[in-house]
Protein backbone atom coordinates (compact mmCIF):
# COMPACT_ATOMS: atom_id res chain seq x y z
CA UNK A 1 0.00 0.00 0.00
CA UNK A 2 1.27 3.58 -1.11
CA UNK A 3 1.96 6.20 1.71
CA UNK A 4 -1.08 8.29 0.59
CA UNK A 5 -3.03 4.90 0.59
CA UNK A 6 -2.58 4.68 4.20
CA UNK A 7 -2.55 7.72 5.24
CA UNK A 8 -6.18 8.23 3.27
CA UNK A 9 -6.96 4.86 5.53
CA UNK A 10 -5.49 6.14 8.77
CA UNK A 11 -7.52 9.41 7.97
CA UNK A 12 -10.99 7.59 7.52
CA UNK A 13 -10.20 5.38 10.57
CA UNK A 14 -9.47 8.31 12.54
CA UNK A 15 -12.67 9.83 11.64
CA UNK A 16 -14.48 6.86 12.16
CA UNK A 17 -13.59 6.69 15.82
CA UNK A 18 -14.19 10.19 16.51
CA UNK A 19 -17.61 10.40 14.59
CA UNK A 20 -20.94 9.12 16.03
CA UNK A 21 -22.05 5.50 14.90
CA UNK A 22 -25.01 5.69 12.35
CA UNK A 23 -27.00 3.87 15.27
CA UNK A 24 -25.75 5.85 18.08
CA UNK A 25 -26.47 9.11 15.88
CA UNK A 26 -30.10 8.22 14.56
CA UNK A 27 -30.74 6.93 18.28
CA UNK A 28 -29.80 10.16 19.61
CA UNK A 29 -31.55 12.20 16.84
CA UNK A 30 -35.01 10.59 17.40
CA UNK A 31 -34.54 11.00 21.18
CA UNK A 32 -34.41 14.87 20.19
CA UNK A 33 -38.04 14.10 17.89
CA UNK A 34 -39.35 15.65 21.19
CA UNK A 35 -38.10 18.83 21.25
CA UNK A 36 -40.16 19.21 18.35
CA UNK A 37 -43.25 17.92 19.43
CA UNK A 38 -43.28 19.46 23.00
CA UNK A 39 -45.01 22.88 23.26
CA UNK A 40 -43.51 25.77 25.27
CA UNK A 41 -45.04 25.12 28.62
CA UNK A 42 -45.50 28.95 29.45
CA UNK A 43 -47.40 29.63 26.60
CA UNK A 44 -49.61 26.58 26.86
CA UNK A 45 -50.45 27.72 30.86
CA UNK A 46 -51.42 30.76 28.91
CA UNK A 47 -54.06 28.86 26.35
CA UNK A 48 -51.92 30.27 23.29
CA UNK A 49 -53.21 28.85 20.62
CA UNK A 50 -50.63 26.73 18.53
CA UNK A 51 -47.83 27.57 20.40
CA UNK A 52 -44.55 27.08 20.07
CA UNK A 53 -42.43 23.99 20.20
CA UNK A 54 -39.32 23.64 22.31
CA UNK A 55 -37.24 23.14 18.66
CA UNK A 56 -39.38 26.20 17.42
CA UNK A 57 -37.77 28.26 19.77
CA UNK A 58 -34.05 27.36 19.64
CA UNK A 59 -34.41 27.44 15.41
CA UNK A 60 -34.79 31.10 16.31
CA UNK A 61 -32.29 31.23 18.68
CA UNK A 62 -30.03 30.11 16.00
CA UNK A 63 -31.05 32.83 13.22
CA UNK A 64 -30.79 35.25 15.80
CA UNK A 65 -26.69 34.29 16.31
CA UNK A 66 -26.57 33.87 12.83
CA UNK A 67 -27.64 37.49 12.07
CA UNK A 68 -25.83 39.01 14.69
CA UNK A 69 -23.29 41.77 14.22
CA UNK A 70 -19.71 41.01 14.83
CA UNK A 71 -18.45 42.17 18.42
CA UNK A 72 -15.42 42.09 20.08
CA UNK A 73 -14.61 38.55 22.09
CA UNK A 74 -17.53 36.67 20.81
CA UNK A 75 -17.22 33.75 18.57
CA UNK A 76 -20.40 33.76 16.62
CA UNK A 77 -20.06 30.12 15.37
CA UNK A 78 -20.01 29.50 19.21
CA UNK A 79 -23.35 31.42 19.91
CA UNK A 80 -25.11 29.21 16.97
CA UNK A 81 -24.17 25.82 18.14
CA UNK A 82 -25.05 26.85 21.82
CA UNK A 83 -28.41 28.20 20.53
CA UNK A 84 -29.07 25.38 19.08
CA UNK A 85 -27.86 23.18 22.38
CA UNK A 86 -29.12 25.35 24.81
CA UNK A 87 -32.37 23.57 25.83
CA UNK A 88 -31.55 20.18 24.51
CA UNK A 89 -32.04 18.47 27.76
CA UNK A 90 -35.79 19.01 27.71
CA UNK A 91 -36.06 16.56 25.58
CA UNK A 92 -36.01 14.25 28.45
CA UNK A 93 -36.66 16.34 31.47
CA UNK A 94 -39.61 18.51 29.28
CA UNK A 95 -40.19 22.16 29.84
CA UNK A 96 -39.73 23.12 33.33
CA UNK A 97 -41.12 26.62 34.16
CA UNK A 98 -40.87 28.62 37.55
CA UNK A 99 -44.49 27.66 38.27
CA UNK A 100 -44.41 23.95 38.28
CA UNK A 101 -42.27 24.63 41.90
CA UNK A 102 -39.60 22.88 41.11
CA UNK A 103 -36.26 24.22 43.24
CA UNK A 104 -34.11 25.77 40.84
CA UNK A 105 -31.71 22.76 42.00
CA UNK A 106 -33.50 20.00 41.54
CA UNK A 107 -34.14 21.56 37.64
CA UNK A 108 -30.17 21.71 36.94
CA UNK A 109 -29.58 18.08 38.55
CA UNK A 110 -32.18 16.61 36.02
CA UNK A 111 -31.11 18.63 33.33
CA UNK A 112 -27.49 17.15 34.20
CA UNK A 113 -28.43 13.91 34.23
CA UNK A 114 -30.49 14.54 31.21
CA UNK A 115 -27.60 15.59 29.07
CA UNK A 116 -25.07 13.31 30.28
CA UNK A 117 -27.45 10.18 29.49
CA UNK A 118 -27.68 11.99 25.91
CA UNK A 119 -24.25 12.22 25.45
CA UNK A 120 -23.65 8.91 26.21
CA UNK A 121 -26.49 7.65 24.20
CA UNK A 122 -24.47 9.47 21.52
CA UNK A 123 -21.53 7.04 21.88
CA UNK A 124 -19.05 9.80 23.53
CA UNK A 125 -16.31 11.27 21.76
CA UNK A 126 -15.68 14.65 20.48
CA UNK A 127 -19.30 15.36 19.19
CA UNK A 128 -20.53 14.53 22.38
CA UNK A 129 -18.06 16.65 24.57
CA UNK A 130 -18.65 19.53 22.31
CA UNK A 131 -22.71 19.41 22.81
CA UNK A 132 -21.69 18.73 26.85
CA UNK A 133 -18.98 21.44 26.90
CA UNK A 134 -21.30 24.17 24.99
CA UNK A 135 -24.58 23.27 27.12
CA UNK A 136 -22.82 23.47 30.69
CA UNK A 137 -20.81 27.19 29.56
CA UNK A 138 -24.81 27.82 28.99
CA UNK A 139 -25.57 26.56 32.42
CA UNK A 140 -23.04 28.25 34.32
CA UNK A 141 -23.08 31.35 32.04
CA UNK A 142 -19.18 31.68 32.32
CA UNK A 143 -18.10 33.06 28.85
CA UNK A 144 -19.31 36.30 26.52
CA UNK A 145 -20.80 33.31 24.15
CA UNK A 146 -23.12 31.56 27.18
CA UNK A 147 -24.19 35.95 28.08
CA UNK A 148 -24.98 36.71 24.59
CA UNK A 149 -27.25 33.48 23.93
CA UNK A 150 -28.69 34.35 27.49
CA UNK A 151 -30.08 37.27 26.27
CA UNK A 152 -31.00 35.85 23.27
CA UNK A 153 -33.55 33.11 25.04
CA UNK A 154 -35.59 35.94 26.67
CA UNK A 155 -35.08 38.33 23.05
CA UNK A 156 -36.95 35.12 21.37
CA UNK A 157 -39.23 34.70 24.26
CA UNK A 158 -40.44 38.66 24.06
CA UNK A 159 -40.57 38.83 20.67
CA UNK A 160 -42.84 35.67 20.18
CA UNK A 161 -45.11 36.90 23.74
CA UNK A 162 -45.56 40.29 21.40
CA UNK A 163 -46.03 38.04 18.15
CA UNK A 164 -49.33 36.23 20.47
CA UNK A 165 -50.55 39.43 21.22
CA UNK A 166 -50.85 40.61 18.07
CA UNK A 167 -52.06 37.46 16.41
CA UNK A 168 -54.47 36.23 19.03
CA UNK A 169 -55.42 39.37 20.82
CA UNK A 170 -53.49 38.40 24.78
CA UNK A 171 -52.16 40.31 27.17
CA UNK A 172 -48.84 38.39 27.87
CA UNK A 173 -47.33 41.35 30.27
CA UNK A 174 -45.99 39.15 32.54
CA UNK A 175 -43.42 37.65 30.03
CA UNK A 176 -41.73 41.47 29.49
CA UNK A 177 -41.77 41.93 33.05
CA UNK A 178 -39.85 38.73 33.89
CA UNK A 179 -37.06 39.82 31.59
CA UNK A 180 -36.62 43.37 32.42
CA UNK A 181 -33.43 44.98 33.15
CA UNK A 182 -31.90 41.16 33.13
CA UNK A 183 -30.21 41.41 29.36
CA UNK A 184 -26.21 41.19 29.90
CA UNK A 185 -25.11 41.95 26.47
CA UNK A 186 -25.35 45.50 24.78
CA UNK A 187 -26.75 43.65 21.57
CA UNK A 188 -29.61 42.07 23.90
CA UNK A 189 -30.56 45.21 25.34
CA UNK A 190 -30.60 47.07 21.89
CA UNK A 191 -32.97 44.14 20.74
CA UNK A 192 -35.15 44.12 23.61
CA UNK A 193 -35.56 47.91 22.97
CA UNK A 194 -36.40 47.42 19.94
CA UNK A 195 -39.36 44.72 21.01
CA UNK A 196 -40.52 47.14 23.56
CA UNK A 197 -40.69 49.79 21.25
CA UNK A 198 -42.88 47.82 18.49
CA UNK A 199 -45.08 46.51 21.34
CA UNK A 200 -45.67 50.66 22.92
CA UNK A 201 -46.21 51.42 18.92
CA UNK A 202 -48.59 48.85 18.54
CA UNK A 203 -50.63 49.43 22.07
């Protein structure tokens, strides 16, 4: 066998091993099926019509880190695949919101264990550490990246409360309130301005 010849082979065996098993990937991927068929728990306590899914909302999350301007210290390629990430746990543990009285604790323990059986179910290795890596900097909210997409979770959640009111006629106050003054990021405040101004416009 030529040198290229095996390196070409070493190559493709290297990739193998580092690459997710078609079984352990289409296991994992039809474990995430939920995400898309679980509704956004706050809106459905709030009888929204058609609401949102749990995959709806971090789609968004992505665009929104897609479209983003450039700043200083933030990898945007970062912000996408944690957008994307961000909630993947509920696809075990479900949507758990502040008023099903569950400590704030207990939440991160399951979500733990939720994304650590995930990652395993995805056979380990470097995909897996990434999607572990990216959802606890979420979590823990310890880099620029895990701030920005911070704000971006309550940007989508305003912007699709104020998308309900218009389209259904609600009074979803209690969603702007929740996220006032609590954006970290210049860009998130500029964006939630934005929302609030559209909303006072449209009043």
């Amino acid at each position: 066998m030529s040198r290229v010849s095996t390196m070409a082979s070493d190559s493709s065996s290297s990739s193998s091993a580092s690459s997710p098993s078609p079984s352990s990937a289409i296991d994992f991927l039809t474990l995430c099926h939920s995400l898309k068929s679980t509704k956004r728990a706050g809106w459905v306590k709030r009888d929204v019509a058609g609401p949102e899914s749990i995959a709806d909302h971090m789609y968004r999350m992505g665009l929104m880190a897609l479209i983003a301007n450039d700043a200083p210290g933030v990898n945007r390629d970062k912000c996408i695949k944690m957008a994307i990430v961000h909630d993947i746990a509920e696809a075990i543990v479900g949507d758990i919101t502040p008023s099903d009285g569950v400590p704030k604790a207990e939440k991160s323990r399951r979500e733990k264990e939720a994304i650590d059986h995930m990652c395993k179910l995805l056979g380990g290795g470097p995909r897996a550490e990434e999607i572990h890596e990216l959802w606890m900097e979420y979590e823990e909210n310890s880099t620029t990246e895990a701030k920005v997409v911070k704000d971006f979770d309550k940007i989508e959640m305003i912007l699709q409360a104020l998308e309900y009111e218009n389209e259904q006629n609600k009074d979803l106050e209690e969603f702007f309130e929740s996220t006032a003054g609590k954006f970290q990021t210049d860009l998130g405040k500029s964006w939630a301005a934005e929302i609030a101004s559209r909303r006072k416009k449209q009043g």
